[in-house]
PDB file of N, CA and C in Angstrom:
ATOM      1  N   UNK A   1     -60.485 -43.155  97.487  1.00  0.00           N
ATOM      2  CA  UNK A   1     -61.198 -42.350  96.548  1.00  0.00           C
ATOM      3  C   UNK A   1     -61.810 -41.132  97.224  1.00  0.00           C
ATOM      4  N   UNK A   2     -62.220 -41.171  98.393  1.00  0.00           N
ATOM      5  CA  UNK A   2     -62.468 -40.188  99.151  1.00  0.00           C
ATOM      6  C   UNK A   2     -61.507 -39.111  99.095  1.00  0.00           C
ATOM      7  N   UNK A   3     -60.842 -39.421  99.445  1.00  0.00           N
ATOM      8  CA  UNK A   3     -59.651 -38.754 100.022  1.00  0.00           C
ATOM      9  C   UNK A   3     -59.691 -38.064  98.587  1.00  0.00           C
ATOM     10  N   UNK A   4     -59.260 -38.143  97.279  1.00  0.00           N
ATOM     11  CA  UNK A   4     -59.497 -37.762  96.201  1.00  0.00           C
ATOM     12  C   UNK A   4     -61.127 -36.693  95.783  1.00  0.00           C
ATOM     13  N   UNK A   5     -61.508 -36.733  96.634  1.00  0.00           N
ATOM     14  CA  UNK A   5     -63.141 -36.403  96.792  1.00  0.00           C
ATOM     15  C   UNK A   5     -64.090 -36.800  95.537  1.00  0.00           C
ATOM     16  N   UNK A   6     -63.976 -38.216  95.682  1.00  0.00           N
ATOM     17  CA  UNK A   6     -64.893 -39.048  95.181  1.00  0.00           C
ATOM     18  C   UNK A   6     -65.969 -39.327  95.811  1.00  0.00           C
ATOM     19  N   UNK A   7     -67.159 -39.476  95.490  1.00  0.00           N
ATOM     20  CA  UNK A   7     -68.128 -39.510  96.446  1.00  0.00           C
ATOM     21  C   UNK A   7     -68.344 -41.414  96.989  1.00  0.00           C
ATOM     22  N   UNK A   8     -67.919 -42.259  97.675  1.00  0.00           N
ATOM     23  CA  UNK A   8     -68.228 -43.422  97.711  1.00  0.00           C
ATOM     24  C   UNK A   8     -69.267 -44.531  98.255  1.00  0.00           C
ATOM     25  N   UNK A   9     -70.362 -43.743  98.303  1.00  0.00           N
ATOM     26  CA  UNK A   9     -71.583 -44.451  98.416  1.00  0.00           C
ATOM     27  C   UNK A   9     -72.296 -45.072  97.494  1.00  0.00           C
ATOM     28  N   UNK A  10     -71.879 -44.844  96.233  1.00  0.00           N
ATOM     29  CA  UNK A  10     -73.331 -45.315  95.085  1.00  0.00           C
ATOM     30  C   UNK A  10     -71.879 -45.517  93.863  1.00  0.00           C
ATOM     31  N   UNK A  11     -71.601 -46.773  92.855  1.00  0.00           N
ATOM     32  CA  UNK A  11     -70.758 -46.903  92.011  1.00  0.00           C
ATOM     33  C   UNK A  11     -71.104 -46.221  90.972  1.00  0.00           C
ATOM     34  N   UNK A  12     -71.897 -46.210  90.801  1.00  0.00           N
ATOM     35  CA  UNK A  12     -72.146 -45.925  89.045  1.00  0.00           C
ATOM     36  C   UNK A  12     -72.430 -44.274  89.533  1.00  0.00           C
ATOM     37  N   UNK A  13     -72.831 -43.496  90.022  1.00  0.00           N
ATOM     38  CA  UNK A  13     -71.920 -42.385  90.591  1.00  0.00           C
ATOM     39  C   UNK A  13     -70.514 -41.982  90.689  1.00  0.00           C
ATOM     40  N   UNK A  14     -69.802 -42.780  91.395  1.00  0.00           N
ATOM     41  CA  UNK A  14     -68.629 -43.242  91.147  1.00  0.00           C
ATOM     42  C   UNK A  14     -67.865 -43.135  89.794  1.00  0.00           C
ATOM     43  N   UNK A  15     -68.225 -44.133  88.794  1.00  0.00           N
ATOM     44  CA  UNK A  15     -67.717 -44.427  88.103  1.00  0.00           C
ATOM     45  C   UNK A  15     -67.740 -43.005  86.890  1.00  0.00           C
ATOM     46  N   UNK A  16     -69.021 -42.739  86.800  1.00  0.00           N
ATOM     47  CA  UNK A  16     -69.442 -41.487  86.123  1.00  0.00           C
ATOM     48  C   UNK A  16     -68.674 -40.635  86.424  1.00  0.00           C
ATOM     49  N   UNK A  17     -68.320 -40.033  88.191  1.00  0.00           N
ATOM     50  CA  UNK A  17     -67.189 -39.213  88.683  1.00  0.00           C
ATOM     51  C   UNK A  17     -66.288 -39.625  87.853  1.00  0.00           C
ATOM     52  N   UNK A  18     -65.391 -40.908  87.733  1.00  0.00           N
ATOM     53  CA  UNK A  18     -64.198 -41.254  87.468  1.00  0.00           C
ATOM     54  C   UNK A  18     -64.009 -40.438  85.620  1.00  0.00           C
ATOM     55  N   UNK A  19     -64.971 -40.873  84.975  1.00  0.00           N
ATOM     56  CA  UNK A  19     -65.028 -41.096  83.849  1.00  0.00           C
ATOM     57  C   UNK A  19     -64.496 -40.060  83.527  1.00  0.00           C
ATOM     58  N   UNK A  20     -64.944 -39.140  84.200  1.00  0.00           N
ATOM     59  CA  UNK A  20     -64.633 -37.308  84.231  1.00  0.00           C
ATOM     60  C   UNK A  20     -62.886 -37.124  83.910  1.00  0.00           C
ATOM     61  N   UNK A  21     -62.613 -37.840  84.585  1.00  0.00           N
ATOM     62  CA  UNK A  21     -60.886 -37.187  85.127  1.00  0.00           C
ATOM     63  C   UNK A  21     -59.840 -38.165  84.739  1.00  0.00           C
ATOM     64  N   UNK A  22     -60.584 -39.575  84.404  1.00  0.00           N
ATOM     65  CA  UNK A  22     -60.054 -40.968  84.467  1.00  0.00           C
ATOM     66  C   UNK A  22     -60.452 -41.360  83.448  1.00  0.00           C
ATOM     67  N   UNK A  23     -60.985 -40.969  82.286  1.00  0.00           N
ATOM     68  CA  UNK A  23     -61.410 -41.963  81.489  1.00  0.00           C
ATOM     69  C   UNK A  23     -61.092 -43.724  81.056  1.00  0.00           C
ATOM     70  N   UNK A  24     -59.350 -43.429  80.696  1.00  0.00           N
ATOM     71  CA  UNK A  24     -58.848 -44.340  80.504  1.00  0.00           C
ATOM     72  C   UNK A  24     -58.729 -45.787  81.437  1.00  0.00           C
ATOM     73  N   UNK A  25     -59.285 -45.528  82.642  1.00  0.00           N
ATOM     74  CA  UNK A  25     -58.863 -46.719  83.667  1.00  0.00           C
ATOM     75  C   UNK A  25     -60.159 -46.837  83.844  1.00  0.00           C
ATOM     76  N   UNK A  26     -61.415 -46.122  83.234  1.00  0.00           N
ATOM     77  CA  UNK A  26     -62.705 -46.428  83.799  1.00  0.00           C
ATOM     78  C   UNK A  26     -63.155 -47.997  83.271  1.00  0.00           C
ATOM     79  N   UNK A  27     -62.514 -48.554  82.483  1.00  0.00           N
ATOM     80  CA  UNK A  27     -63.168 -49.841  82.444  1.00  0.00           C
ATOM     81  C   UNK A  27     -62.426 -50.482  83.169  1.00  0.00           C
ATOM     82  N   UNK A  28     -61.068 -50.546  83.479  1.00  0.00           N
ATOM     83  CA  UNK A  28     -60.583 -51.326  84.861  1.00  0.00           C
ATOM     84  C   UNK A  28     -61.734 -51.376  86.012  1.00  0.00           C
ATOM     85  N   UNK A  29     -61.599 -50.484  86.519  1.00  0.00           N
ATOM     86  CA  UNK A  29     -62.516 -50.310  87.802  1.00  0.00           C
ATOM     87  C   UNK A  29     -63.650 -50.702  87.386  1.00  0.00           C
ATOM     88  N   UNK A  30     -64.738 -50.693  85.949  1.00  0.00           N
ATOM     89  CA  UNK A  30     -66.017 -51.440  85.915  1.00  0.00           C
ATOM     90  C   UNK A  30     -65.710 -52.835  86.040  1.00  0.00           C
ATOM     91  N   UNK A  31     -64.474 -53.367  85.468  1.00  0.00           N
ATOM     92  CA  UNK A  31     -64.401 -54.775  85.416  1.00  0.00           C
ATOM     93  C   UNK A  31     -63.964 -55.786  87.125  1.00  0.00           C
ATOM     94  N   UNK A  32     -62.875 -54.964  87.787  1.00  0.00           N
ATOM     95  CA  UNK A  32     -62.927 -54.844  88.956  1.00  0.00           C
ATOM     96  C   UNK A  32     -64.172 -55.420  89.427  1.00  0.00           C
ATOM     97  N   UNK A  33     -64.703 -53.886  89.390  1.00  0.00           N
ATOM     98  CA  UNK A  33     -66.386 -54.228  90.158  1.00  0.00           C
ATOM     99  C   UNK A  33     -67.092 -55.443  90.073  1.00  0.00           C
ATOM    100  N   UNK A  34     -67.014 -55.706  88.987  1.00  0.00           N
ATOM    101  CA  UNK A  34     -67.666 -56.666  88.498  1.00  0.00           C
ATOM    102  C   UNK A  34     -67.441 -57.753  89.007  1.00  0.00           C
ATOM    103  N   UNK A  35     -66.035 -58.114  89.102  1.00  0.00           N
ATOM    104  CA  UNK A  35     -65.396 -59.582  89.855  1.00  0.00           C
ATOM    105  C   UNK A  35     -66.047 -59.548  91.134  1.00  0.00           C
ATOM    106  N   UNK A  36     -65.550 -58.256  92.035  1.00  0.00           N
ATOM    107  CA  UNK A  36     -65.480 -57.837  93.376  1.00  0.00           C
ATOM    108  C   UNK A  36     -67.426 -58.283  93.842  1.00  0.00           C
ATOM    109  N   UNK A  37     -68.507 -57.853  92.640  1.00  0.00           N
ATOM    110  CA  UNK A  37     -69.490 -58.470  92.893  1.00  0.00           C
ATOM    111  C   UNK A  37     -69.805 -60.035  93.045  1.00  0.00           C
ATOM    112  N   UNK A  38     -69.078 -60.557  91.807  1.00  0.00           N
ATOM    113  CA  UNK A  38     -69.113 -61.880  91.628  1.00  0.00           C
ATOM    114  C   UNK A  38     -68.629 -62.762  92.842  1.00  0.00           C
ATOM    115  N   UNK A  39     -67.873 -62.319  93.023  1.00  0.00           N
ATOM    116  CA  UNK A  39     -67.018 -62.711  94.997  1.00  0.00           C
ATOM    117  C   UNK A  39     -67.998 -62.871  95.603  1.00  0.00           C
ATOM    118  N   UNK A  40     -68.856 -61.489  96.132  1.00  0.00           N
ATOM    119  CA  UNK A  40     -69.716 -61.854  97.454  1.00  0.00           C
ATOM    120  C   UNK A  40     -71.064 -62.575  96.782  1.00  0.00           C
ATOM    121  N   UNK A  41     -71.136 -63.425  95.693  1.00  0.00           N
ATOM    122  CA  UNK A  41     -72.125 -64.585  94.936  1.00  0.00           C
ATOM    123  C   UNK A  41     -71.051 -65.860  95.559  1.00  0.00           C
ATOM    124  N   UNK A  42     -69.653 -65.971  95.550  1.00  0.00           N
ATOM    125  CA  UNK A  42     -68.720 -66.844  95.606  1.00  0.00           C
ATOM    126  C   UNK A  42     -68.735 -67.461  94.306  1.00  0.00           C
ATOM    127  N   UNK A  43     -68.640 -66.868  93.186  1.00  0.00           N
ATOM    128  CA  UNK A  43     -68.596 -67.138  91.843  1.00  0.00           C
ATOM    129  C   UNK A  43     -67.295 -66.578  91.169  1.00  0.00           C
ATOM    130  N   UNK A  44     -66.423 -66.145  91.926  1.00  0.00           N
ATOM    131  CA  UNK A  44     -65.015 -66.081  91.471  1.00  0.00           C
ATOM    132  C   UNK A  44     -63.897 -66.528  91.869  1.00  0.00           C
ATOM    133  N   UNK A  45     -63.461 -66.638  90.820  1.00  0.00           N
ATOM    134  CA  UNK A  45     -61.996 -67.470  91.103  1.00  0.00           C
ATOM    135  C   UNK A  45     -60.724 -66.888  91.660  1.00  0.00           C
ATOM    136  N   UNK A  46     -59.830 -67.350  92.576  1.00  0.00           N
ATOM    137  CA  UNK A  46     -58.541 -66.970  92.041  1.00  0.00           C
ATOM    138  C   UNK A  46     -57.946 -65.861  91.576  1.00  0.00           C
ATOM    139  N   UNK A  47     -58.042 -66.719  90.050  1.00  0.00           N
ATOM    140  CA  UNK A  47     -57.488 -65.750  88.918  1.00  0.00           C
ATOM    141  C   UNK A  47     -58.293 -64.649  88.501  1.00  0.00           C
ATOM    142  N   UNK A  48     -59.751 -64.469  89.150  1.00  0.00           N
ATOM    143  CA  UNK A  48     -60.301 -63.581  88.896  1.00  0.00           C
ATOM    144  C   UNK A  48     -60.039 -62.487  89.810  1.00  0.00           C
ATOM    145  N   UNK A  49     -60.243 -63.214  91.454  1.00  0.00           N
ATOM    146  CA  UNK A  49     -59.318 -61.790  92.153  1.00  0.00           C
ATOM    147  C   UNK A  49     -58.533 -61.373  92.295  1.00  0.00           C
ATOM    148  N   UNK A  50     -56.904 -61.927  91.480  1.00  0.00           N
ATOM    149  CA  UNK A  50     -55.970 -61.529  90.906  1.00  0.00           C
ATOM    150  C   UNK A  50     -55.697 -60.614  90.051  1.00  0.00           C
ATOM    151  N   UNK A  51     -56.462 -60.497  89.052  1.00  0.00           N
ATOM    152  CA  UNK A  51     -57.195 -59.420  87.896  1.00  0.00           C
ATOM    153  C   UNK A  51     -57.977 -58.395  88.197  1.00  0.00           C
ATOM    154  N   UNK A  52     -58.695 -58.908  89.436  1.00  0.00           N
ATOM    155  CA  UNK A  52     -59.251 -57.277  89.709  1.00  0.00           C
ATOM    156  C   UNK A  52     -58.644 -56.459  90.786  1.00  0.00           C
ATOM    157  N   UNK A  53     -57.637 -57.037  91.531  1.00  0.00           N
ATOM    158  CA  UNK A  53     -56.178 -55.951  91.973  1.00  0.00           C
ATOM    159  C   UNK A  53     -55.632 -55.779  90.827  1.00  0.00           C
ATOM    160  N   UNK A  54     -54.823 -56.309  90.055  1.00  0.00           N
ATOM    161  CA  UNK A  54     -54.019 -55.417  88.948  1.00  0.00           C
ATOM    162  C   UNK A  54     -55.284 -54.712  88.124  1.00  0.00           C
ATOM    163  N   UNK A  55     -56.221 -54.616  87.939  1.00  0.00           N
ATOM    164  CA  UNK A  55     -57.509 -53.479  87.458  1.00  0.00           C
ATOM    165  C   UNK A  55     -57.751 -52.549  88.729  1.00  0.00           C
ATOM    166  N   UNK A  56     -57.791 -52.619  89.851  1.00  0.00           N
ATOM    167  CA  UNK A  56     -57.828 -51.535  91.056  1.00  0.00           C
ATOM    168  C   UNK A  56     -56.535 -51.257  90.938  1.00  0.00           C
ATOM    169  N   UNK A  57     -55.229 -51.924  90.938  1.00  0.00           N
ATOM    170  CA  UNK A  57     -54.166 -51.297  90.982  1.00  0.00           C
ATOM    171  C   UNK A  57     -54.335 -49.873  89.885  1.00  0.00           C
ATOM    172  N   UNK A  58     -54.591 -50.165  88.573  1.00  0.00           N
ATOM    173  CA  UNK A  58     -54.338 -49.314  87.642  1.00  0.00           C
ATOM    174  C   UNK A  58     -55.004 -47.899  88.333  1.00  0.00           C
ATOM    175  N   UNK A  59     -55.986 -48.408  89.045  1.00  0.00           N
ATOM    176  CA  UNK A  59     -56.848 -47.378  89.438  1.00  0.00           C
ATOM    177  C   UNK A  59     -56.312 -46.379  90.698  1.00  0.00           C
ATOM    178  N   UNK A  60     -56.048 -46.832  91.204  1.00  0.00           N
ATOM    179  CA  UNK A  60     -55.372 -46.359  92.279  1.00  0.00           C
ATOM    180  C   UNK A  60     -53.860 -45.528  92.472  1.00  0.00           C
ATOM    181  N   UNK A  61     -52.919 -46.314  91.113  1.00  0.00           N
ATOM    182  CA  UNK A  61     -52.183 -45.240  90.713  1.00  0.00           C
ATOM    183  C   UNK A  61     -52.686 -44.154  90.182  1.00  0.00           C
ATOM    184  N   UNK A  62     -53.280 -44.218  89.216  1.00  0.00           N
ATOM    185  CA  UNK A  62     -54.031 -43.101  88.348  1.00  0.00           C
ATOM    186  C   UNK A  62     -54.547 -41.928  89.519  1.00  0.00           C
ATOM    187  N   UNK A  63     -54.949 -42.323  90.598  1.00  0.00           N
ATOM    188  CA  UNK A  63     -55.420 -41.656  91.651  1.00  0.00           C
ATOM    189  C   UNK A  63     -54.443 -40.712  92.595  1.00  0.00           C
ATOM    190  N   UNK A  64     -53.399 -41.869  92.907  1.00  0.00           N
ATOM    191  CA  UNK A  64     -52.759 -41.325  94.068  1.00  0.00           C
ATOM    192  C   UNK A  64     -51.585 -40.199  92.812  1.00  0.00           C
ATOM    193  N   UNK A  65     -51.448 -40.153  92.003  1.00  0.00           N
ATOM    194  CA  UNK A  65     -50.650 -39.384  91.377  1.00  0.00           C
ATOM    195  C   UNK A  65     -51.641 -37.917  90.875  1.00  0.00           C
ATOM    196  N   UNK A  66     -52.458 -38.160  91.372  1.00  0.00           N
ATOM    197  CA  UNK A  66     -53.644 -36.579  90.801  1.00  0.00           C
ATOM    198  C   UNK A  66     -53.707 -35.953  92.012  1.00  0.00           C
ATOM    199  N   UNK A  67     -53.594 -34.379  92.041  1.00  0.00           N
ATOM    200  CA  UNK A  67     -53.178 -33.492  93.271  1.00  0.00           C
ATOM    201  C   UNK A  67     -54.910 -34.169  94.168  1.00  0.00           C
ATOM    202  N   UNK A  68     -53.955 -34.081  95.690  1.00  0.00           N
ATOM    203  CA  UNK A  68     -55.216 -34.336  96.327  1.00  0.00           C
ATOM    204  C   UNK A  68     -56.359 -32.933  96.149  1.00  0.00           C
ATOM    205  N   UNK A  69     -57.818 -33.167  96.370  1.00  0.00           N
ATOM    206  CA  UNK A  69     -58.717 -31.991  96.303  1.00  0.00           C
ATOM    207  C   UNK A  69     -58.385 -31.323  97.952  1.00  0.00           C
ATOM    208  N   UNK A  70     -58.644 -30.021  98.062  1.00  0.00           N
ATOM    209  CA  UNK A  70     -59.017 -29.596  98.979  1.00  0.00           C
ATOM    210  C   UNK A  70     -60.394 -29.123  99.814  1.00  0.00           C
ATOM    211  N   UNK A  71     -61.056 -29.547 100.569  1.00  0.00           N
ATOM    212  CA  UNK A  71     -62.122 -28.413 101.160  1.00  0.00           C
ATOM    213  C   UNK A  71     -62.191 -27.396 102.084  1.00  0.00           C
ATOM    214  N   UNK A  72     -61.503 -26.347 100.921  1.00  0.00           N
ATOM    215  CA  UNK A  72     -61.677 -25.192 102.064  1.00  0.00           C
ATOM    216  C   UNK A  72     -63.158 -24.484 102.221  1.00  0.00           C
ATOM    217  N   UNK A  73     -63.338 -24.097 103.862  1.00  0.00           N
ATOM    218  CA  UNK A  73     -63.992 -23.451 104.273  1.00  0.00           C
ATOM    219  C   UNK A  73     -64.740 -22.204 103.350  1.00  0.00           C
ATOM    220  N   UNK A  74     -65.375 -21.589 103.223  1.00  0.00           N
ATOM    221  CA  UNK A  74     -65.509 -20.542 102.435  1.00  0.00           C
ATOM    222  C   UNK A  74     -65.906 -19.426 103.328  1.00  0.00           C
TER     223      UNK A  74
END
């Protein structure tokens, strides 16, 4: 997401970024999150971190197919 010049320190920053450019996959990636939290509780399953790769997947295509940003110098 960086690389995309997403800012990746704070999600809901994040996600707000996304919402911008991404609307459509922005609830993947909230739901994602959501598992990906539930994990480090050890309250997910499996089939739950199964679901939140194919929900990051969506995300990540959506990404790698949008021109990378540049920072040029000024």
């Amino acid at each position: 997401m960086s690389k995309r010049g997403y800012p990746v320190s704070d999600f809901e920053q994040r996600a707000a970024d996304i919402s911008v450019d991404h609307p459509l996959v922005l609830e993947n990636y909230r739901t994602a999150h959501g598992i990906a939290l539930r994990q480090t509780l050890g309250k997910a399953t499996t089939e739950d971190l199964r679901q939140a790769m194919v929900h990051y997947r969506t995300l990540f295509e959506e990404l790698v197919n949008e021109p990378a940003v540049t920072n040029a110098a000024s």
